[in-house]
N, C-alpha and C. Protein backbone atom coordinates (compact mmCIF):
# COMPACT_ATOMS: atom_id res chain seq x y z
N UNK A 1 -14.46 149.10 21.04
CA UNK A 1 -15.68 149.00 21.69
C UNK A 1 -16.13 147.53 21.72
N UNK A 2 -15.94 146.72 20.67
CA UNK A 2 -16.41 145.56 20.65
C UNK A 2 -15.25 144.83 21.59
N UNK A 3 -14.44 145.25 22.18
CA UNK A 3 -13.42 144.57 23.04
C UNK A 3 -13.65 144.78 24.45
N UNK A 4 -14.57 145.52 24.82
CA UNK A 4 -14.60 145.71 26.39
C UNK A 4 -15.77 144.95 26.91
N UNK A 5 -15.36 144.71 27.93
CA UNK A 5 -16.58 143.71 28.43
C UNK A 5 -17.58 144.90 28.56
N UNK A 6 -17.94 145.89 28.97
CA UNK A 6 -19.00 146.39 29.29
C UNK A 6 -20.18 146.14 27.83
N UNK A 7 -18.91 146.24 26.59
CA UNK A 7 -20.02 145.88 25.42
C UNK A 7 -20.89 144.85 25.11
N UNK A 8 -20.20 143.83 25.69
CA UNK A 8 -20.30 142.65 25.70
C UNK A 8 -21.79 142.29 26.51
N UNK A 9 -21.47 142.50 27.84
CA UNK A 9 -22.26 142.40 29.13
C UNK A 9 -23.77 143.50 28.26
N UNK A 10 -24.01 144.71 27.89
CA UNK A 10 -25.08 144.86 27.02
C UNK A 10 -25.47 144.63 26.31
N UNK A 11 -25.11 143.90 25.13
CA UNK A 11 -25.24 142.90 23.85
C UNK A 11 -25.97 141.82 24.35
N UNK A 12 -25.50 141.17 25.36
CA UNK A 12 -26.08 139.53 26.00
C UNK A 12 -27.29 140.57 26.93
N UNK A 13 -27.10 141.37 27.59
CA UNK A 13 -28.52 141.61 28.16
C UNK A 13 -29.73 141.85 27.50
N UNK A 14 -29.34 142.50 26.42
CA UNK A 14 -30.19 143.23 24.71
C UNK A 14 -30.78 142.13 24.76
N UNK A 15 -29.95 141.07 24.35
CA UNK A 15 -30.30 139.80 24.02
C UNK A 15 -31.12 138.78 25.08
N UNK A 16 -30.87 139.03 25.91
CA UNK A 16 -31.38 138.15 26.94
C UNK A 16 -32.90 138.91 27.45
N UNK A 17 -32.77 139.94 27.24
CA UNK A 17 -33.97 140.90 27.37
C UNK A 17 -35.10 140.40 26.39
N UNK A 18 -34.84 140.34 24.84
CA UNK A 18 -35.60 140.54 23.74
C UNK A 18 -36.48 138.87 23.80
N UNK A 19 -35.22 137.70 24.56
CA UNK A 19 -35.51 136.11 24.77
C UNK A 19 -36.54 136.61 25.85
N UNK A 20 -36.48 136.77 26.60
CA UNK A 20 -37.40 136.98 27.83
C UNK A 20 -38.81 137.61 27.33
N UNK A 21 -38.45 138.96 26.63
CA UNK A 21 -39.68 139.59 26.28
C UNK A 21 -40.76 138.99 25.01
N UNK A 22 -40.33 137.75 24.51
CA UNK A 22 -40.64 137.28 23.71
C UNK A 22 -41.50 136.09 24.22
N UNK A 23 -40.92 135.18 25.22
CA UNK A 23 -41.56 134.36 26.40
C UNK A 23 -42.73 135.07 27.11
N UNK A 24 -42.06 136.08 27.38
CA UNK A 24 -43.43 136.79 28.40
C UNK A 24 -44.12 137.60 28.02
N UNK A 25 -43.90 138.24 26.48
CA UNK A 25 -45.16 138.83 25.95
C UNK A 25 -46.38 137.54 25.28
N UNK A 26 -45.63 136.47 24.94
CA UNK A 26 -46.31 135.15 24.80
C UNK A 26 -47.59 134.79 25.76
N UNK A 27 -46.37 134.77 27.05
CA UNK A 27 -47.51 134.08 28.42
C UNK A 27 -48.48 135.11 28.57
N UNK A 28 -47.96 136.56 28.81
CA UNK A 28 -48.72 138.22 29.16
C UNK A 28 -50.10 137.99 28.22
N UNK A 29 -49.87 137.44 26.89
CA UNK A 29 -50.85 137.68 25.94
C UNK A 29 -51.93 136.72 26.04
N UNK A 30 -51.52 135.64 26.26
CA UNK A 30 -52.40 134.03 26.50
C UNK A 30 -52.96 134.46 28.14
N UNK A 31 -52.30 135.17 28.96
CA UNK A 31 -52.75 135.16 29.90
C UNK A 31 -53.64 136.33 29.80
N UNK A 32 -53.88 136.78 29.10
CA UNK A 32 -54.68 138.36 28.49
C UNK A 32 -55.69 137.70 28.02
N UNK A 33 -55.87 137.03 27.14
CA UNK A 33 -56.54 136.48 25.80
C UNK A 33 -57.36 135.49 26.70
N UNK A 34 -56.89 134.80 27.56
CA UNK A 34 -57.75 133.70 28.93
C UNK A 34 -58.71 134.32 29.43
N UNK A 35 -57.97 135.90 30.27
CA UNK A 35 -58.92 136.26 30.87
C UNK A 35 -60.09 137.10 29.98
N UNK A 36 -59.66 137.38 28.84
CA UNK A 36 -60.66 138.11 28.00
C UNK A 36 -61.77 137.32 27.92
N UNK A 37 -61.58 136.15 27.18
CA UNK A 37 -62.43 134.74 26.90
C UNK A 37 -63.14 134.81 28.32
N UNK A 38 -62.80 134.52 29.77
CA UNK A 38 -63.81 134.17 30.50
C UNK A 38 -64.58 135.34 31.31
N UNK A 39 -63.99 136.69 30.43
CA UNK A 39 -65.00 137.99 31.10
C UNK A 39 -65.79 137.98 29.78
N UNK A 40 -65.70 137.49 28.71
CA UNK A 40 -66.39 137.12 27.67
C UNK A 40 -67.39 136.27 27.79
N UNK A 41 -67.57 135.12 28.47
CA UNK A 41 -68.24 133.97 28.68
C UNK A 41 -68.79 134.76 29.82
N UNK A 42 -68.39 135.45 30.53
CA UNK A 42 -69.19 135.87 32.04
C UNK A 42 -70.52 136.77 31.34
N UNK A 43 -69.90 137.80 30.65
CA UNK A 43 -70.74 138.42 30.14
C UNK A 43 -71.69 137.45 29.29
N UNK A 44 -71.74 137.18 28.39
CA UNK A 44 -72.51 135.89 27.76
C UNK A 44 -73.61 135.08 28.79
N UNK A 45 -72.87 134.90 29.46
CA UNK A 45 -74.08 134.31 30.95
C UNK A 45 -74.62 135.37 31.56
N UNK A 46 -74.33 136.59 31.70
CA UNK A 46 -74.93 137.10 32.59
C UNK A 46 -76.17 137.68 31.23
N UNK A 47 -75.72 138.06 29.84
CA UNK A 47 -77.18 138.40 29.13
C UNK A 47 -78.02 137.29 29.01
N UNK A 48 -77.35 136.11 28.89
CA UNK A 48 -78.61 134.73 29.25
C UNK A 48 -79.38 135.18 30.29
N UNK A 49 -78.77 135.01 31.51
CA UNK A 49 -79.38 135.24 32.49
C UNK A 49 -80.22 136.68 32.33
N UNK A 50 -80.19 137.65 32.16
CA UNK A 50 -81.12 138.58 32.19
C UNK A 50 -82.14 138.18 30.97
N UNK A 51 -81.38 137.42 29.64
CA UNK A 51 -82.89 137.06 29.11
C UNK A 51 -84.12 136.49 29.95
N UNK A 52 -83.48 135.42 30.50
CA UNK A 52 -84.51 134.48 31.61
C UNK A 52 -84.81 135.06 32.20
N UNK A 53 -84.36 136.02 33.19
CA UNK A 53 -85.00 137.37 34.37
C UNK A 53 -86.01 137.56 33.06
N UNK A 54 -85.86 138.43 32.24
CA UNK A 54 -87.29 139.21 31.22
C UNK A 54 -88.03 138.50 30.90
N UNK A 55 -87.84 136.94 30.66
CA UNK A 55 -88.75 135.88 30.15
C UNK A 55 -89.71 135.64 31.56
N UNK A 56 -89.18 135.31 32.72
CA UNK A 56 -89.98 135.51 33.63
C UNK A 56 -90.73 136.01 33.94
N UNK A 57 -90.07 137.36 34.09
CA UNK A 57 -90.77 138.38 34.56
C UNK A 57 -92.15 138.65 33.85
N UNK A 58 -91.87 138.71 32.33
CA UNK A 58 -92.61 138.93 31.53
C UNK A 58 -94.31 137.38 31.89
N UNK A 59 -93.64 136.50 32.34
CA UNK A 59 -94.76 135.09 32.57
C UNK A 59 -95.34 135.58 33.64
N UNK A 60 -94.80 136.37 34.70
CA UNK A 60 -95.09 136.91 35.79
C UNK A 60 -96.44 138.09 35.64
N UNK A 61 -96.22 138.78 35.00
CA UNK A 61 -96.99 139.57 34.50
C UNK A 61 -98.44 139.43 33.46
N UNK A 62 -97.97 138.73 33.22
CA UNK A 62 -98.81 137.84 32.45
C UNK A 62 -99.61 136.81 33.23
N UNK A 63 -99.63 136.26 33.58
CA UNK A 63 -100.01 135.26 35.27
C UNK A 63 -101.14 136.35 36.28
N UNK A 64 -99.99 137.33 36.59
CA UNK A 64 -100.80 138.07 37.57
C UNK A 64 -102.25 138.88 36.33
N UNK A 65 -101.91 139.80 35.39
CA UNK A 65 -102.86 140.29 34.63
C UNK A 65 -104.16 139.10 34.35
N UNK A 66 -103.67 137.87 34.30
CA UNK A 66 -104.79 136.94 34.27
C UNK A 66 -105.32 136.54 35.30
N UNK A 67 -104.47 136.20 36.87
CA UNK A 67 -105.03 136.88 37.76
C UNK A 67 -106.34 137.90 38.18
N UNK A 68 -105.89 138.81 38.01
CA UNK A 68 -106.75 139.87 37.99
C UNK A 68 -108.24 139.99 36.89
N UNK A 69 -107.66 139.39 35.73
CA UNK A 69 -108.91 139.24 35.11
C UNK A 69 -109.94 138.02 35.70
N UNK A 70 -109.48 137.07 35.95
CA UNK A 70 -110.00 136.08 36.70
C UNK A 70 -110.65 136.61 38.10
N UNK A 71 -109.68 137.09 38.83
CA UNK A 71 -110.11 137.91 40.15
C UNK A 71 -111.77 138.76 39.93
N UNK A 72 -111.74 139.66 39.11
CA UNK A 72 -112.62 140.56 38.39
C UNK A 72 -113.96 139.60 37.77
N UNK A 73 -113.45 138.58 37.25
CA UNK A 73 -114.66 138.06 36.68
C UNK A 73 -115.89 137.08 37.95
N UNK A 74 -114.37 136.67 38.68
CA UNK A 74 -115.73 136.07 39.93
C UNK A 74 -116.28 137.38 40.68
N UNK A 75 -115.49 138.18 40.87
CA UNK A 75 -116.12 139.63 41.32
C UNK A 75 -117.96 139.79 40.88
N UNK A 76 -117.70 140.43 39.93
CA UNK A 76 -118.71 139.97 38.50
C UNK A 76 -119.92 139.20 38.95
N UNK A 77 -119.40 137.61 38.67
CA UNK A 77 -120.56 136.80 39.31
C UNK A 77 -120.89 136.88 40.59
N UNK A 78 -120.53 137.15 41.39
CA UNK A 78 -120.52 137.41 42.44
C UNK A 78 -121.96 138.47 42.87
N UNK A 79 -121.28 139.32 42.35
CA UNK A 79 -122.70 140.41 42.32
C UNK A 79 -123.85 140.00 41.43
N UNK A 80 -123.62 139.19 39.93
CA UNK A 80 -125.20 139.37 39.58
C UNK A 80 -125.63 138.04 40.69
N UNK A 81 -124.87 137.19 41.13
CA UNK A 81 -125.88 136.46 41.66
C UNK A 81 -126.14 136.70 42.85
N UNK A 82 -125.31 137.64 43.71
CA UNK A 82 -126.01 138.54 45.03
C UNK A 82 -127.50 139.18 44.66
N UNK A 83 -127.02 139.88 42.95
CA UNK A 83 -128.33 141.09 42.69
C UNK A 83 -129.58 139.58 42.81
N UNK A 84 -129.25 138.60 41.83
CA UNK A 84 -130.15 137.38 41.62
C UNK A 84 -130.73 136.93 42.88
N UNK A 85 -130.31 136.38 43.78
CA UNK A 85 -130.63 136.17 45.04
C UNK A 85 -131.39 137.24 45.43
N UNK A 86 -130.83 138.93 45.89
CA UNK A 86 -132.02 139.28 46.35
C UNK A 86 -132.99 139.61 45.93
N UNK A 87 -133.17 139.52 44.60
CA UNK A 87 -134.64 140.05 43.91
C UNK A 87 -135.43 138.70 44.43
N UNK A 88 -134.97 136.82 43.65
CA UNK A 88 -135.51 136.14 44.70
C UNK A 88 -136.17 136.21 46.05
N UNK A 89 -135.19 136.70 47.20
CA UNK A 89 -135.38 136.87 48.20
C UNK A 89 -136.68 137.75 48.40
N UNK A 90 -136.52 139.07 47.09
CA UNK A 90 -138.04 140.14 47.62
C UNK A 90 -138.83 139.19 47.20
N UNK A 91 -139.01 138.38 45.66
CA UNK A 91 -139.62 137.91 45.37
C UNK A 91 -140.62 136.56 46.13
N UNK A 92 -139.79 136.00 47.08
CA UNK A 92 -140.31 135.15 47.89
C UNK A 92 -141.05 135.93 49.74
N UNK A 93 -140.46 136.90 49.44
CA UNK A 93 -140.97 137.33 50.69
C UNK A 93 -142.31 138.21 50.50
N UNK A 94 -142.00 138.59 49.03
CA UNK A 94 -143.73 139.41 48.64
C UNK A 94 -144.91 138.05 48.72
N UNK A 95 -144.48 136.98 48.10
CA UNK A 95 -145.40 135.29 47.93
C UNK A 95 -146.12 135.06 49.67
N UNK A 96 -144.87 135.15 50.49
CA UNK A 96 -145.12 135.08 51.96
C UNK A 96 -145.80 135.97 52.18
N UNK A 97 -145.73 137.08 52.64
CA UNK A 97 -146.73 138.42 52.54
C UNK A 97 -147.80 138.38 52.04
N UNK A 98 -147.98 137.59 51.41
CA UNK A 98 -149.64 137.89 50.44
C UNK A 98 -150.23 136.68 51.18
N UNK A 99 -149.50 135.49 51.18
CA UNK A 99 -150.07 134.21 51.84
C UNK A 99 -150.54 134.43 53.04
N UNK A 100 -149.18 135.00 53.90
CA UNK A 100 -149.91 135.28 55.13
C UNK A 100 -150.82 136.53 55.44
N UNK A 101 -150.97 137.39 54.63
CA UNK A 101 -152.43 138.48 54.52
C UNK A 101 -153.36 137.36 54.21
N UNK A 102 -153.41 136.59 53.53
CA UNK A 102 -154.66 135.90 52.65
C UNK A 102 -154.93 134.73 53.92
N UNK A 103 -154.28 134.66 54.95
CA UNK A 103 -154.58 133.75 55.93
C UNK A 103 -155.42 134.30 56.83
N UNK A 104 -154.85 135.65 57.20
CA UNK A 104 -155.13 136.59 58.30
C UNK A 104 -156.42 136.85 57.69
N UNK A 105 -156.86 137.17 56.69
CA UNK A 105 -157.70 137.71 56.36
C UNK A 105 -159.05 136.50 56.39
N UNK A 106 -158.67 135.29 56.24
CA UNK A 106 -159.24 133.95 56.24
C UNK A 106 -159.91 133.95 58.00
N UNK A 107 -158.68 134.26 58.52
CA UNK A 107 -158.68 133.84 59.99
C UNK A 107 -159.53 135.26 60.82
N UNK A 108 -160.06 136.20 59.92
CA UNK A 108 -160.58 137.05 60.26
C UNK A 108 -162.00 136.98 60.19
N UNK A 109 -161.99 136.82 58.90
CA UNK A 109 -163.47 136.10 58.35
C UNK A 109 -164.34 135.02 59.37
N UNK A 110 -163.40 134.21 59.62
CA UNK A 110 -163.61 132.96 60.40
C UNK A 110 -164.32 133.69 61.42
N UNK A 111 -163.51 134.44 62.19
CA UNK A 111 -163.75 135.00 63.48
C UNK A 111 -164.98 136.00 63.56
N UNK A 112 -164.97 136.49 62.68
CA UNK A 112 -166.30 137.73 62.22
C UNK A 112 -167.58 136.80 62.31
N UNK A 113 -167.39 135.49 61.31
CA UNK A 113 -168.51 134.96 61.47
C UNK A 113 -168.52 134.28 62.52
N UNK A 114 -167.67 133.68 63.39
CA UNK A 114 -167.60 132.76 64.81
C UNK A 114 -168.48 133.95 65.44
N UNK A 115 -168.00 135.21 65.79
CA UNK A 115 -168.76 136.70 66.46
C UNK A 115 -170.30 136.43 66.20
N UNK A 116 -170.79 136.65 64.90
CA UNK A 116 -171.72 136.65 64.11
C UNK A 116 -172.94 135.43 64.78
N UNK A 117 -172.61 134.47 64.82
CA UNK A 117 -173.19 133.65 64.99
C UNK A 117 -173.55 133.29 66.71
N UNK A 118 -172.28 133.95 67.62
CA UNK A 118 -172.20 133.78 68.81
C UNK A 118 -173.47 134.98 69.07
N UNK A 119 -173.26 136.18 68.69
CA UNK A 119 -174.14 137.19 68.60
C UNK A 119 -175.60 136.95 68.61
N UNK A 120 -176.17 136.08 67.19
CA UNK A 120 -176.98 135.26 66.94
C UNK A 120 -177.85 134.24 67.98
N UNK A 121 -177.12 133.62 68.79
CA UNK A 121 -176.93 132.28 69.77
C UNK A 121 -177.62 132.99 71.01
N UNK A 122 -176.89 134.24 71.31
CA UNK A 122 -176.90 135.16 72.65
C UNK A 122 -178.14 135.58 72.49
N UNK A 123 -178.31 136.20 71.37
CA UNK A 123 -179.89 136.23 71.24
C UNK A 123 -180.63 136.12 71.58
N UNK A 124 -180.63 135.20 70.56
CA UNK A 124 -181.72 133.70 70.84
C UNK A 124 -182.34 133.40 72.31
N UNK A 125 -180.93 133.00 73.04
CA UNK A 125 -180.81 132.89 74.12
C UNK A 125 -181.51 133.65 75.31
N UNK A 126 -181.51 134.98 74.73
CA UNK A 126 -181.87 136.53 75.91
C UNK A 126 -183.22 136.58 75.33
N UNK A 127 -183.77 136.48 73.79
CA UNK A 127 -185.33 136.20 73.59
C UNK A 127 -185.75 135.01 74.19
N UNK A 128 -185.02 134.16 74.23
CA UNK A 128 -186.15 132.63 74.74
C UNK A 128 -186.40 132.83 76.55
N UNK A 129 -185.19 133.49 77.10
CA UNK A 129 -185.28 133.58 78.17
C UNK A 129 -186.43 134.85 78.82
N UNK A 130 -186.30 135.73 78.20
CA UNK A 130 -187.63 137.13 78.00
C UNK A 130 -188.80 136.25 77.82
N UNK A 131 -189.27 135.36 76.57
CA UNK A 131 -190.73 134.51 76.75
C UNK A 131 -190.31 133.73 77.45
N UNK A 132 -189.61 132.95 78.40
CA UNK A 132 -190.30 132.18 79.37
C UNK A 132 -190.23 132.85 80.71
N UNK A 133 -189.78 134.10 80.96
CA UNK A 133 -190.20 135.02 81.84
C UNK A 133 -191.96 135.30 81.67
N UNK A 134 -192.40 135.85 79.91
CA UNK A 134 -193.54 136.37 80.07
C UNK A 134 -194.35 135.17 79.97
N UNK A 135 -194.14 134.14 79.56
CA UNK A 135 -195.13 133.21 79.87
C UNK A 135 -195.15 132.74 81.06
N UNK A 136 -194.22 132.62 81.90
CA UNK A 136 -193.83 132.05 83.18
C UNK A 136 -195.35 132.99 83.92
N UNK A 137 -194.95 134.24 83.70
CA UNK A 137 -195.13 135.20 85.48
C UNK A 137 -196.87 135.67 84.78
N UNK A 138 -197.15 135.51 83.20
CA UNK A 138 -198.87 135.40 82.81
C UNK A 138 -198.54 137.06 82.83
N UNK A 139 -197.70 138.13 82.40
CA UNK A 139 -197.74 139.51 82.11
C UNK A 139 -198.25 139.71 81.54
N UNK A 140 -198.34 141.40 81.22
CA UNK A 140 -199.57 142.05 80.61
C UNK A 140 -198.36 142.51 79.21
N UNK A 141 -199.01 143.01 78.46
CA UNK A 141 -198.05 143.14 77.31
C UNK A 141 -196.97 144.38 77.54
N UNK A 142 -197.47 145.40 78.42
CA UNK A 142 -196.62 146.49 78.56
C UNK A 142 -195.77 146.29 79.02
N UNK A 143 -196.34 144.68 80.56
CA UNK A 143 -194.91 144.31 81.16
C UNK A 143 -193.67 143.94 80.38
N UNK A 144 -194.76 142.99 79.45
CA UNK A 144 -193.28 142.10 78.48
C UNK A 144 -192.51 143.18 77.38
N UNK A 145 -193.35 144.36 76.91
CA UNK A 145 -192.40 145.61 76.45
C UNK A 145 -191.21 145.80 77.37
N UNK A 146 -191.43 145.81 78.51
CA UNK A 146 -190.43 146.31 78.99
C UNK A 146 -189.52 145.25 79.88
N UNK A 147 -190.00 143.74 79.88
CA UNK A 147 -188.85 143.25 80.11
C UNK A 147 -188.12 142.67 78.76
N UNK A 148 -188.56 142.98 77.18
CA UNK A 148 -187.73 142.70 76.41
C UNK A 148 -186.55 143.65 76.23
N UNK A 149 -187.39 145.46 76.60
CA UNK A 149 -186.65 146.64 76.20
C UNK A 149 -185.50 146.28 77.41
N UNK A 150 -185.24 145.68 78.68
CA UNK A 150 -184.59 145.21 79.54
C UNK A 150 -183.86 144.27 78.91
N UNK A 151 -184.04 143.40 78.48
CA UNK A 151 -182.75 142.34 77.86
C UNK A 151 -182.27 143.17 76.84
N UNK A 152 -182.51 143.73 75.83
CA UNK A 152 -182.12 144.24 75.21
C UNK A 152 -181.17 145.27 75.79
N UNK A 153 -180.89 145.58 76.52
CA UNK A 153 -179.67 146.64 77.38
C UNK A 153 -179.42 145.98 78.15
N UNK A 154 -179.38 144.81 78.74
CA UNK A 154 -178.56 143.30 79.24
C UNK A 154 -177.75 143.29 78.08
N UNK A 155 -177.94 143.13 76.77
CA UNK A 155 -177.67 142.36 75.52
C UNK A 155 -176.17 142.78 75.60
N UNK A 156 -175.19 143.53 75.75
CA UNK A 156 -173.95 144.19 75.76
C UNK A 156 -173.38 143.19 76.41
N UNK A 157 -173.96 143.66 78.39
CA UNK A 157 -173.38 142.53 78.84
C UNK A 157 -172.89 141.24 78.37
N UNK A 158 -173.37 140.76 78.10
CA UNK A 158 -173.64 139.32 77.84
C UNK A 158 -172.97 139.34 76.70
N UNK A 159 -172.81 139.93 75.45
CA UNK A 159 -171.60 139.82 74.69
C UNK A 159 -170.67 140.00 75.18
N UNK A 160 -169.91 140.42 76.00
CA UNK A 160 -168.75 140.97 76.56
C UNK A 160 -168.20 140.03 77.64
């Protein structure tokens, strides 16, 4: 057996096999062990990276919630000094209201007595004119009864 080439020719392949598989379970393994390392490092970056996504996100949230509290608080002022303003506003418009009653009422007065006095004047006026009728024309007293009771129902007219 050890004399035939066929033994021979499997011995050197055995052999040439075990050289080979020894080379290329080498490279197979380094080339294993490479790619392990950089799906290793991938992974490694990619949980960095999702830390930073959560760190964000989390500033994000935080930002907007202060946002909103901020949003809310001018809200807030907003209204008491709308409510502030319009109580002001009644408050200045009741001041106006009373001023201008207290004018009107001034400007009424005025006028009552302007009336008053015109009333007065007209009078005057319709008596002085009645005696110099009765002194004028030398009447008897019944006459001048009745041309005073006569001005006196003129007297309308003549206001009017």
């Amino acid at each position: 057996m050890i004399q035939k080439p066929e033994f021979w020719v499997a011995v050197s392949f055995v052999i040439f096999m075990a050289l080979v598989w020894k080379k290329a379970s080498a490279a197979i393994t380094a080339l294993l062990d490479a790619r392990a390392a950089k799906i290793r490092a991938e992974l490694d970056e990619a949980e960095r990276l999702h830390k930073d996504a959560l760190a964000l996100l989390s500033g994000y949230q935080r930002r907007q919630a202060d946002a909103l509290k901020e949003a809310d608080a001018i809200l807030s002022h907003a209204r008491e000094e709308a409510a502030r303003l319009r109580a002001q506003a009644g408050a200045d418009l009741d001041a106006t209201l009373k001023r201008r009653e207290a004018q009107a009422l001034t400007r009424i007065a005025q006028a009552e007595a302007a009336a008053v006095s015109e009333v007065r004047n007209l009078t005057v006026d319709v008596a002085v004119d009645a005696s110099r009728r009765i002194l004028a024309s030398g009447l008897q007293a019944a006459q001048a009864d009745q041309l005073i009771e006569q001005s006196i129902t003129e007297l309308p007219k003549h206001l009017h």
